[in-house]
N, C-alpha and C. Protein backbone atom coordinates (compact mmCIF):
# COMPACT_ATOMS: atom_id res chain seq x y z
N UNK A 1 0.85 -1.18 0.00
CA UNK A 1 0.00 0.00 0.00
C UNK A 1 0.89 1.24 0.00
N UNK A 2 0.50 2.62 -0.83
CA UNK A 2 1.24 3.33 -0.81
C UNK A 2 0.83 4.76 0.05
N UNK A 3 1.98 5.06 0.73
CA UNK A 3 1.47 6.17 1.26
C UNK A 3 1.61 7.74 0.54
N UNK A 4 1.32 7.86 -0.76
CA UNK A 4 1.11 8.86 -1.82
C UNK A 4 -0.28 9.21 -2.27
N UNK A 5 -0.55 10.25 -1.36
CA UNK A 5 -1.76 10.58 -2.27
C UNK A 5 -2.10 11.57 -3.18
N UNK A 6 -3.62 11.18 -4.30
CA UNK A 6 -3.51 12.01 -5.03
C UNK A 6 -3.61 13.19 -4.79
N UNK A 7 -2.65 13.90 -5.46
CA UNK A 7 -2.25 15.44 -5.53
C UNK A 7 -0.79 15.90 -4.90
N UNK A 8 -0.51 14.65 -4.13
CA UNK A 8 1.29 14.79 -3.69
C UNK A 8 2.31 15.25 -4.47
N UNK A 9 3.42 15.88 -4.74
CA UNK A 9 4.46 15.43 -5.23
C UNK A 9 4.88 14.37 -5.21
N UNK A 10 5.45 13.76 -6.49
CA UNK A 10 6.49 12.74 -6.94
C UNK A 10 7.12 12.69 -5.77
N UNK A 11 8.45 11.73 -5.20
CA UNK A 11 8.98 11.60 -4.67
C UNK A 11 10.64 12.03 -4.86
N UNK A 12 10.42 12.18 -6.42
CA UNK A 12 11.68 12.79 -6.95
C UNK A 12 11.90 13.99 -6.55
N UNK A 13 10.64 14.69 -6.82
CA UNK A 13 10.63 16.29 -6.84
C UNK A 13 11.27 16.86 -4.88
N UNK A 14 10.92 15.70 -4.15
CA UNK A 14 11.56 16.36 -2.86
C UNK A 14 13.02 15.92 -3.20
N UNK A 15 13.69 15.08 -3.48
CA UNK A 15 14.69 14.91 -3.95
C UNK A 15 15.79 16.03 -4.54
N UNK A 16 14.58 16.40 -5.36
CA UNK A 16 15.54 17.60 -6.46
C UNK A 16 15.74 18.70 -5.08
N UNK A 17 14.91 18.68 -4.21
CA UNK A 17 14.60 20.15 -3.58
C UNK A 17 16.07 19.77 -2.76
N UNK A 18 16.13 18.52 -2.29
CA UNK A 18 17.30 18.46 -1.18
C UNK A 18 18.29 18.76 -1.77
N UNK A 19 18.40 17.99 -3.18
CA UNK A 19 19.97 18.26 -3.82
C UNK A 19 20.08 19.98 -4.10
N UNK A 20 19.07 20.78 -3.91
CA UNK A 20 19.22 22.28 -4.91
C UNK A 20 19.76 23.19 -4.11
N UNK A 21 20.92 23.52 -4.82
CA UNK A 21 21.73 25.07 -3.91
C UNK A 21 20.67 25.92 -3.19
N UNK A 22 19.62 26.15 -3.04
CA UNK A 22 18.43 27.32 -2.41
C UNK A 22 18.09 26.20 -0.73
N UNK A 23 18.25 24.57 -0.84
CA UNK A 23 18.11 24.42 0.10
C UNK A 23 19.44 23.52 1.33
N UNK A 24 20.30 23.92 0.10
CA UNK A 24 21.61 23.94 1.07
C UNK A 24 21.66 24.58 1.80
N UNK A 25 21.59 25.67 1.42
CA UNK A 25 21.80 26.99 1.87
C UNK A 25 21.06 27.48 3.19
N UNK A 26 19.66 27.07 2.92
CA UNK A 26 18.88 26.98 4.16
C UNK A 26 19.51 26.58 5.27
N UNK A 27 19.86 24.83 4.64
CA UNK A 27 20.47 24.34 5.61
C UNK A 27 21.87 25.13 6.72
N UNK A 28 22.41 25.72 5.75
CA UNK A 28 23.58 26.34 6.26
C UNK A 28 23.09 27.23 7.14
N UNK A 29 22.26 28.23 6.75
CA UNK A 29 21.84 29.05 7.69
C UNK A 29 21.25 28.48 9.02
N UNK A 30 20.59 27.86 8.88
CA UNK A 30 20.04 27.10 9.50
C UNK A 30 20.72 26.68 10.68
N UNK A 31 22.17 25.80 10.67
CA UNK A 31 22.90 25.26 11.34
C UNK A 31 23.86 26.53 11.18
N UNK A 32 23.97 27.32 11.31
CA UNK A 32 24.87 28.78 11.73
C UNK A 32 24.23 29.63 12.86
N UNK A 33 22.67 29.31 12.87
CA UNK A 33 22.08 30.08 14.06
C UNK A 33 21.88 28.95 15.19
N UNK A 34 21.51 27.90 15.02
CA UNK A 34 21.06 26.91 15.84
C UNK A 34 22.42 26.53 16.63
N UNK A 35 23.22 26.27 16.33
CA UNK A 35 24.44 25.36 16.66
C UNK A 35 25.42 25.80 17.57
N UNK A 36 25.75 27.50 17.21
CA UNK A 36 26.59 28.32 18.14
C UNK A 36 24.89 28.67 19.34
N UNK A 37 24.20 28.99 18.95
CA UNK A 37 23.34 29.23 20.16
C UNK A 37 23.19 28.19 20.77
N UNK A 38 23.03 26.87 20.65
CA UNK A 38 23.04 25.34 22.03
C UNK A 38 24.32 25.28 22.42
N UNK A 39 25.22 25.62 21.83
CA UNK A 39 26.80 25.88 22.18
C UNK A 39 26.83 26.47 23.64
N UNK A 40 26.43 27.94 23.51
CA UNK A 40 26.11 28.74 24.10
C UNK A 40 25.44 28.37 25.03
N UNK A 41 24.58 27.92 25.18
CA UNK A 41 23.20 27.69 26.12
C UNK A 41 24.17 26.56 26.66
N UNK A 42 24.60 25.50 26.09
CA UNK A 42 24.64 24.15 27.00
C UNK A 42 26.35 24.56 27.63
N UNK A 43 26.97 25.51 27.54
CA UNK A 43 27.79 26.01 28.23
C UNK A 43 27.55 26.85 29.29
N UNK A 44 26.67 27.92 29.22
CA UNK A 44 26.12 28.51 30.18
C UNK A 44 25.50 27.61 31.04
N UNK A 45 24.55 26.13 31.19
CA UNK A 45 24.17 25.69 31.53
C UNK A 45 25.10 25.33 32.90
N UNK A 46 26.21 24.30 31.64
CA UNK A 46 27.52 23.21 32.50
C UNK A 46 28.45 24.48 33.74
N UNK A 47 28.14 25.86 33.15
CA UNK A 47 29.21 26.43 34.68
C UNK A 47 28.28 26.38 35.63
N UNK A 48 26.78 26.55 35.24
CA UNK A 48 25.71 26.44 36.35
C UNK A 48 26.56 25.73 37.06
N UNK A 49 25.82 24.48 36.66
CA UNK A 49 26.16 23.47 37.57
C UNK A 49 27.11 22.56 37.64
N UNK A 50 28.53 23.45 37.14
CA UNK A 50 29.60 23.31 38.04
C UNK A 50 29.91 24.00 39.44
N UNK A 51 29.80 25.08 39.32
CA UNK A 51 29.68 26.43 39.69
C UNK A 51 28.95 25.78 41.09
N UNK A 52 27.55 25.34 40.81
CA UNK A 52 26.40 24.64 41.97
C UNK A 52 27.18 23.55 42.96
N UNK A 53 28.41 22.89 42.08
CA UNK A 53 29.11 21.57 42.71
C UNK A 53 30.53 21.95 43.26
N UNK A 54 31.16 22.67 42.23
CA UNK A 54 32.49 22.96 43.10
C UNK A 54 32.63 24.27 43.69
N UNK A 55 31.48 25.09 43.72
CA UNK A 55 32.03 26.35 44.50
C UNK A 55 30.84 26.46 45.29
N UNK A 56 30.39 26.17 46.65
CA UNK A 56 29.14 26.27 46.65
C UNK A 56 29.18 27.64 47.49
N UNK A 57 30.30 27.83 47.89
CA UNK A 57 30.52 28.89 48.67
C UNK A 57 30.00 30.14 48.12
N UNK A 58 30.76 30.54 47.09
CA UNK A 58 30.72 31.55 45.88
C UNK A 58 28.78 31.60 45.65
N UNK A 59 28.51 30.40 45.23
CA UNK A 59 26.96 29.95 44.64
C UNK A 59 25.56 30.64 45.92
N UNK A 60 26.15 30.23 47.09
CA UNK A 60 25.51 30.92 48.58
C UNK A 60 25.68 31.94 49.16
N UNK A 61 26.59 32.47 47.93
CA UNK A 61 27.00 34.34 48.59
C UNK A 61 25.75 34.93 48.22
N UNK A 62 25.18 35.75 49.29
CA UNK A 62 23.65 36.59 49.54
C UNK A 62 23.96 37.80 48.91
N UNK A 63 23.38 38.16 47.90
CA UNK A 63 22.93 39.18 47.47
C UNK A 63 22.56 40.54 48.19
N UNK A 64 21.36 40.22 48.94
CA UNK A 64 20.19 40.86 49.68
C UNK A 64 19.12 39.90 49.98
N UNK A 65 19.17 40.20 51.38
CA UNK A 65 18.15 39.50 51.78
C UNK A 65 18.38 37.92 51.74
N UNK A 66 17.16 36.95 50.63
CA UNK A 66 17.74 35.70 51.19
C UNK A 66 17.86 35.61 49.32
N UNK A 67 18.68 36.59 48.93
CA UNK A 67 18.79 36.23 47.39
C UNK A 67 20.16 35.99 47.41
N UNK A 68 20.42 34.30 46.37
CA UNK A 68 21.92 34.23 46.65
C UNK A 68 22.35 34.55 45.02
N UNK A 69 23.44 34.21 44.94
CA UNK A 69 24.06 34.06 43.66
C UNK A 69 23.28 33.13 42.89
N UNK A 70 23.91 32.12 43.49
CA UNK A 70 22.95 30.65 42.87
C UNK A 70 21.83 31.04 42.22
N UNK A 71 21.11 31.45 43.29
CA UNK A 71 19.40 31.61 42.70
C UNK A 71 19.52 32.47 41.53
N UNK A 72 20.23 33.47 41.26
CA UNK A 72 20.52 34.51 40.41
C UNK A 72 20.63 33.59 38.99
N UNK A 73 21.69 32.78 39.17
CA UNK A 73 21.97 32.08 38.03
C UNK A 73 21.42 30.81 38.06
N UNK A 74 20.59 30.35 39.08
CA UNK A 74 19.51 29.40 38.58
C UNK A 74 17.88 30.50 37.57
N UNK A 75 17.82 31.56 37.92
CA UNK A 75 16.63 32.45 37.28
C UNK A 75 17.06 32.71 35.98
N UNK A 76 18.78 32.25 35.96
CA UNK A 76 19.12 33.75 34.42
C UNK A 76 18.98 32.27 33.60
N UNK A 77 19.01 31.08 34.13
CA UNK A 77 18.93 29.83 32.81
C UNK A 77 17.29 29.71 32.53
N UNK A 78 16.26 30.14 32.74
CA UNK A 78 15.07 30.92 32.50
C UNK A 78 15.01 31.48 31.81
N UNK A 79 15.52 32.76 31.95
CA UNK A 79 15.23 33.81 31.17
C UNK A 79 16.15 33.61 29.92
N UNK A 80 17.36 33.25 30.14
CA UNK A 80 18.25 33.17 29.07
C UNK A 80 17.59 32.04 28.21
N UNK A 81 16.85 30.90 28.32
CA UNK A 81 15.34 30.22 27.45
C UNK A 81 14.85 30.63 26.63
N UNK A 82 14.47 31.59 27.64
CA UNK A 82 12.85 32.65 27.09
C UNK A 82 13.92 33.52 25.56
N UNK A 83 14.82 34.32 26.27
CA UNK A 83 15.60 35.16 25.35
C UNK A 83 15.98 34.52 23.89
N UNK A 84 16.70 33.14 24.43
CA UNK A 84 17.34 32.40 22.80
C UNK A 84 15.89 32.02 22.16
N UNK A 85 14.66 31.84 22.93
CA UNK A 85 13.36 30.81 22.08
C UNK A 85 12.45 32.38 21.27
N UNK A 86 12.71 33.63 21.87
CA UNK A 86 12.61 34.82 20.94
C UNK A 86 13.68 35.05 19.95
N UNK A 87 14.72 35.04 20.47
CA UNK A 87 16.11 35.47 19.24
C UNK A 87 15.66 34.41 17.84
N UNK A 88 15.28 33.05 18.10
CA UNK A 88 15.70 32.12 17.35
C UNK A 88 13.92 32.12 16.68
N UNK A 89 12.88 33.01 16.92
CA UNK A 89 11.55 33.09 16.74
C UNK A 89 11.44 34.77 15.73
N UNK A 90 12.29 35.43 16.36
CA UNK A 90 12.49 37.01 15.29
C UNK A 90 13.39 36.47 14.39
N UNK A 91 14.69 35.57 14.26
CA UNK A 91 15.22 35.11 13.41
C UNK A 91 14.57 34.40 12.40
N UNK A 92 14.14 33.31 12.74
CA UNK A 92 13.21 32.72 11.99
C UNK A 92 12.20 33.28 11.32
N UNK A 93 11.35 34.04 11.75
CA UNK A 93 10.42 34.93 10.80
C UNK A 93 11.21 35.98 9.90
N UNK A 94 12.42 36.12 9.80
CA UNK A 94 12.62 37.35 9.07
C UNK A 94 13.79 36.73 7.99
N UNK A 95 14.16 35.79 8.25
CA UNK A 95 15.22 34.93 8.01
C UNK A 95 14.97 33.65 6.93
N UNK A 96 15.10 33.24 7.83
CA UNK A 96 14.30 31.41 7.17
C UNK A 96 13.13 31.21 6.77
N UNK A 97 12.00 31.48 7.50
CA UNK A 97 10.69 30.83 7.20
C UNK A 97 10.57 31.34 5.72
N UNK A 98 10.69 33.04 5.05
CA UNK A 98 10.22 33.00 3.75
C UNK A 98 10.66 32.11 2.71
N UNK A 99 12.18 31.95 3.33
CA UNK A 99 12.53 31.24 2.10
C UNK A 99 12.60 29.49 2.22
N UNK A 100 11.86 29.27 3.10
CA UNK A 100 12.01 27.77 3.88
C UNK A 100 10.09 27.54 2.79
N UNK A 101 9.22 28.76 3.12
CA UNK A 101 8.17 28.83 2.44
C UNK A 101 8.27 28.52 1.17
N UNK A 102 9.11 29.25 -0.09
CA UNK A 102 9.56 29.42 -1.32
C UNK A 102 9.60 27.85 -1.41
N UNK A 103 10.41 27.60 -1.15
CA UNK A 103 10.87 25.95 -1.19
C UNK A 103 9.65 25.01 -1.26
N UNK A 104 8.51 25.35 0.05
CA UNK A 104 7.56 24.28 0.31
C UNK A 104 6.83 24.45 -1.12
N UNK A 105 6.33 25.60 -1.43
CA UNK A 105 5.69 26.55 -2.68
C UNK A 105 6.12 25.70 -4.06
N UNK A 106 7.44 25.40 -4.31
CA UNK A 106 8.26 24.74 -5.13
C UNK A 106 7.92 23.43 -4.97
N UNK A 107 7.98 22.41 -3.89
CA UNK A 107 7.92 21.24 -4.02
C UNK A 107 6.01 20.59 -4.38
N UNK A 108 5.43 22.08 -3.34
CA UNK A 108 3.72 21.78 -3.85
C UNK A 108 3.20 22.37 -5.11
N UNK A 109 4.25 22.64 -5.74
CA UNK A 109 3.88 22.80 -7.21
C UNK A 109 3.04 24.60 -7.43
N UNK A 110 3.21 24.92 -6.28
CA UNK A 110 2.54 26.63 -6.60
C UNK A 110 3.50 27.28 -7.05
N UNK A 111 4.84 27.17 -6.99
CA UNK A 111 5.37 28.71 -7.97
C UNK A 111 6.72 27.74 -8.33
N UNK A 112 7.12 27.94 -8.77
CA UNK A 112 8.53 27.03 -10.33
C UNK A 112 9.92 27.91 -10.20
């Protein structure tokens, strides 16, 4: 049984799309924003919680009140979330998606 239905593209035609310089390129971009930003993130993460294991001293220094360090940089791996899942959401809309669109447009047979 096949899972092609009528009105699909061929199976070639996604083919052509992978081999075609317009979606290399994607790709490239693609893995130029993604790759240094988890870089980033999963490094910021690992001093966390190194930081949490070998210094706990440093990590329990009080701020004010009963705010320590720690907590500081347990809140900023939060926000620093929130920040890369917008950076990588204004990127994407202004960036990729049109021409990630173009492509889909191409393989569903609306524009050549």
């Amino acid at each position: 049984m096949s899972d092609i239905r009528p009105g699909d593209p061929e199976p070639t035609t996604y083919r052509d799309v992978q081999l075609s310089p317009d979606f290399s390129e994607l790709r490239r971009r693609f893995r130029r924003f993604v790759f240094p930003m988890t870089g980033l993130f999963l490094v910021w993460y690992f001093v966390y919680v190194l930081l949490a294991d070998y210094a706990p001293g440093f990590m329990s220094t009080k701020i004010g009140g009963n705010i320590t360090v720690g907590l500081l940089f347990g809140l900023g791996q939060f926000v620093s979330t929130f920040a890369i899942t917008l950076l990588y959401v204004n990127w994407a809309d202004k960036k990729f998606d049109p021409d990630a669109k173009h492509l889909r447009d191409q393989i569903e047979g609306e524009t050549v």
